[in-house]
C-alpha atoms as a PDB file:
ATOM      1  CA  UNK A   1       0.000   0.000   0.000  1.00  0.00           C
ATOM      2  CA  UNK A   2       2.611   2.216   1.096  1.00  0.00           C
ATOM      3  CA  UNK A   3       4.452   1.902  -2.708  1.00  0.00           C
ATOM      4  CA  UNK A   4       1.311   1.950  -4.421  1.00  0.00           C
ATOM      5  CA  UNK A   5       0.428   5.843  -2.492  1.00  0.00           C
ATOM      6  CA  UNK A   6       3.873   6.798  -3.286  1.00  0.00           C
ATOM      7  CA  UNK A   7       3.817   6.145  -7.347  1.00  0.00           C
ATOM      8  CA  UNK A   8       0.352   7.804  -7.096  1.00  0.00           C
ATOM      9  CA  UNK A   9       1.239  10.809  -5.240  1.00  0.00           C
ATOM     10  CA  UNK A  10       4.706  11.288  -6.703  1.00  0.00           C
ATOM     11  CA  UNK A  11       3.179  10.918 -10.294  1.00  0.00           C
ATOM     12  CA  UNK A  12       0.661  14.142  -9.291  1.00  0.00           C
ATOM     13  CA  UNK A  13       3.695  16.277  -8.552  1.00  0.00           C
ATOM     14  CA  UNK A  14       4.462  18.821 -11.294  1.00  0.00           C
ATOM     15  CA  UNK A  15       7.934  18.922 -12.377  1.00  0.00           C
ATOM     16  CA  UNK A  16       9.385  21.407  -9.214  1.00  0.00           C
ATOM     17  CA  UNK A  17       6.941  19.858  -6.547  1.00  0.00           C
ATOM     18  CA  UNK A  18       8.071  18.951  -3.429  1.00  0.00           C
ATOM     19  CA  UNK A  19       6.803  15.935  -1.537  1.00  0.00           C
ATOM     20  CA  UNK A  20       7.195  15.724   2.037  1.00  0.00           C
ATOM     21  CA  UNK A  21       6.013  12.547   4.235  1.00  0.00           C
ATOM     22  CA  UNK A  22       6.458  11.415   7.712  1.00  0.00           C
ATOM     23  CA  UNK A  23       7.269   8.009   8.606  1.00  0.00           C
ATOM     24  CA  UNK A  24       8.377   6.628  12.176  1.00  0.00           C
ATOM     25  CA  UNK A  25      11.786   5.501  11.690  1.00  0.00           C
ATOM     26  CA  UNK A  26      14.391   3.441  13.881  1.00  0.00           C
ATOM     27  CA  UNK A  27      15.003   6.060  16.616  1.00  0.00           C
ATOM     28  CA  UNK A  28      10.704   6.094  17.155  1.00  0.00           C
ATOM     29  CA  UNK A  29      11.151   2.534  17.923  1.00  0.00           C
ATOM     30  CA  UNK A  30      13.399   2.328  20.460  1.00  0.00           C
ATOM     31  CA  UNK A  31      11.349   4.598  22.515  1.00  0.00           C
ATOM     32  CA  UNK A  32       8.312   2.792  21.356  1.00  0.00           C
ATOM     33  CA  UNK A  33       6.723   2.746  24.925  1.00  0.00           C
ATOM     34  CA  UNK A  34       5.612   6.524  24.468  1.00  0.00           C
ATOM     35  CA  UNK A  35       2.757   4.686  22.360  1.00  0.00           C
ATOM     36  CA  UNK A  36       1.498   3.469  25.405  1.00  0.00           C
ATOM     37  CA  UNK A  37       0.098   0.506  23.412  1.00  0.00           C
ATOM     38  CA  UNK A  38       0.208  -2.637  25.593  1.00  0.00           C
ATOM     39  CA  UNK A  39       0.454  -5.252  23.066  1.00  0.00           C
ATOM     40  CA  UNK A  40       3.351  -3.792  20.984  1.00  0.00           C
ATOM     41  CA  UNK A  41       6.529  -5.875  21.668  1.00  0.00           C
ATOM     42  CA  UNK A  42       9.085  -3.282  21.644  1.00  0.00           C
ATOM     43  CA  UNK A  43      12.034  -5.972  21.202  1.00  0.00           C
ATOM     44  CA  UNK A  44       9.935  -7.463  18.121  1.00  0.00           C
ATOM     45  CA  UNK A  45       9.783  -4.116  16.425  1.00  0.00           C
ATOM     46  CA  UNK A  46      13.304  -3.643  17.305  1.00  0.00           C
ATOM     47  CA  UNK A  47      14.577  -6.871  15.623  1.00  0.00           C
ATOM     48  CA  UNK A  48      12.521  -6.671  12.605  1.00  0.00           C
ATOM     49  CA  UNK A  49      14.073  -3.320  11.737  1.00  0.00           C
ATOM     50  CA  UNK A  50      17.305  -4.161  12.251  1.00  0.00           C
ATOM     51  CA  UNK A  51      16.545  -7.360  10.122  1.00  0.00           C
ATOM     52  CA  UNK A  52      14.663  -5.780   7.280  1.00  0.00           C
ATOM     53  CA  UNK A  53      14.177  -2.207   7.662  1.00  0.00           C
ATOM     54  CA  UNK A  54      10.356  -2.665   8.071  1.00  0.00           C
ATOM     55  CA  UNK A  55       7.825  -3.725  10.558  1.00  0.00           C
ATOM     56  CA  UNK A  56       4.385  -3.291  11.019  1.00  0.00           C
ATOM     57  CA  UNK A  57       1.804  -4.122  13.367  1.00  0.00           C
ATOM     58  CA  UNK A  58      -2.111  -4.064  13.123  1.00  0.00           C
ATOM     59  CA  UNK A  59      -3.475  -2.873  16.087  1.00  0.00           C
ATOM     60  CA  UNK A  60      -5.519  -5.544  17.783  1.00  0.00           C
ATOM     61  CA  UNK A  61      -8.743  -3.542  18.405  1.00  0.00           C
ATOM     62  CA  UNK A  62      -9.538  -2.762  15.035  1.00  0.00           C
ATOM     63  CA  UNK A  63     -11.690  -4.988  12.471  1.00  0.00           C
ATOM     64  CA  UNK A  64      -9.875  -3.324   9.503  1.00  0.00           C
ATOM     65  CA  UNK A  65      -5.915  -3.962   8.481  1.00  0.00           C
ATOM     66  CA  UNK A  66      -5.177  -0.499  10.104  1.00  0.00           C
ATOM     67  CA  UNK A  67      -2.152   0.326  12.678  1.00  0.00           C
ATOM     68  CA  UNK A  68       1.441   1.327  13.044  1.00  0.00           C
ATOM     69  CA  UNK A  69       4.120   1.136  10.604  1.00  0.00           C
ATOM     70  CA  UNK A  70       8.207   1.592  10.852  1.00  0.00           C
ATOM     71  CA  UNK A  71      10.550   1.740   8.650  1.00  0.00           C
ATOM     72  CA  UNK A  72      14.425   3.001   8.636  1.00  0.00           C
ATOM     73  CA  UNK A  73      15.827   6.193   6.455  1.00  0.00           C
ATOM     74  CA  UNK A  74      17.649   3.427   4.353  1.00  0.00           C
ATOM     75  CA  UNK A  75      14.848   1.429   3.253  1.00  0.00           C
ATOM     76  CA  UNK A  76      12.380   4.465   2.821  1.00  0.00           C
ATOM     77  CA  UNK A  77      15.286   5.503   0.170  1.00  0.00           C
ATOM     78  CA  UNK A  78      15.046   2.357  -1.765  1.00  0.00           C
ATOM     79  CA  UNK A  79      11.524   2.147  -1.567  1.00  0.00           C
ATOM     80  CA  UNK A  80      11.141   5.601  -3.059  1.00  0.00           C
ATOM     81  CA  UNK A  81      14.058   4.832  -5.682  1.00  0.00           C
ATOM     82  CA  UNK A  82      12.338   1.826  -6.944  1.00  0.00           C
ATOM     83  CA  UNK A  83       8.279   3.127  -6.904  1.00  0.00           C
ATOM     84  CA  UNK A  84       8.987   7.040  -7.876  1.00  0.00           C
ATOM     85  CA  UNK A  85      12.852   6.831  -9.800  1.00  0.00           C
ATOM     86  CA  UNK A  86      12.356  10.544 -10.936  1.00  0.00           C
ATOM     87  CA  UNK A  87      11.998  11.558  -7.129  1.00  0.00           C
ATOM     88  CA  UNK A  88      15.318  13.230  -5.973  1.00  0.00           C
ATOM     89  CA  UNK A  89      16.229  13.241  -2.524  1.00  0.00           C
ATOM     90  CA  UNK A  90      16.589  16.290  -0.487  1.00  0.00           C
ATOM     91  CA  UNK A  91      16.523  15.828   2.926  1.00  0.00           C
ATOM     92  CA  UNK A  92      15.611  13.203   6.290  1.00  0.00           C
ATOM     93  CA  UNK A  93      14.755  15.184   9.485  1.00  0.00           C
ATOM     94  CA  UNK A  94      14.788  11.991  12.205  1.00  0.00           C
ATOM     95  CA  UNK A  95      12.177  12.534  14.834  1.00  0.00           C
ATOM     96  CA  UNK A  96      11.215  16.062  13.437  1.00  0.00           C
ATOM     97  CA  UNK A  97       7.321  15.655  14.047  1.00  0.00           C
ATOM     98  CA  UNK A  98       6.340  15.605  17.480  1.00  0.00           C
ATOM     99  CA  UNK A  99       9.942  14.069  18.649  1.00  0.00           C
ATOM    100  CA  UNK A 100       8.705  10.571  16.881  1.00  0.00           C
ATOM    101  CA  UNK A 101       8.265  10.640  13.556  1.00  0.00           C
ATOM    102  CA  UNK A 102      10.815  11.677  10.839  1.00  0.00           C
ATOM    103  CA  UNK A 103       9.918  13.632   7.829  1.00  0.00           C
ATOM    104  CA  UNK A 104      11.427  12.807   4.484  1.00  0.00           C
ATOM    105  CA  UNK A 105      11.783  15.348   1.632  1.00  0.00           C
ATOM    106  CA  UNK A 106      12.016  14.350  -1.991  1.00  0.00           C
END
């Protein structure tokens, strides 16, 4: 899903748009416990990142596939160099929103 937004929204940009997007990245989870969600497993999260840049997790009181997503600067990168090629990176602000989300800027 996350691909699929980005070719859609990056095709809409004109040819000196900017697009900027927040993500939580690897610093938001190792503080993970200011979510104050009881059935996220911190060291889970942790090891999935570090094993392939990516977790998610669908929170558990919700009928539809909806809940929280990480993924590290690196594989954001790739992901945006394979799904949007003509999408130039500019900048990566970690923890910039709110002290737990970073905001990328292509």
């Amino acid at each position: 899903m996350i691909e699929r937004n980005l070719a859609r929204v990056s095709a809409l940009l004109t040819p000196s748009g900017v697009l900027v997007f927040s993500t939580h990245g690897k610093q938001s989870a190792e503080m993970a416990e200011i979510y104050e969600q009881y059935w996220l497993d911190k060291e889970k999260l942790n090891a999935e990142l570090d094993r392939s840049g990516f977790f998610y997790e669908r929170y558990p009181y919700y009928y539809a596939d909806y809940g929280l997503t990480w993924i590290v600067a690196d594989e954001v990168k790739q992901m945006v160099a394979s799904t949007a090629p003509g999408l130039d990176f500019v900048a990566h602000h970690p923890l910039a929103v709110d002290a737990h989300q970073d905001v990328l800027v292509y």
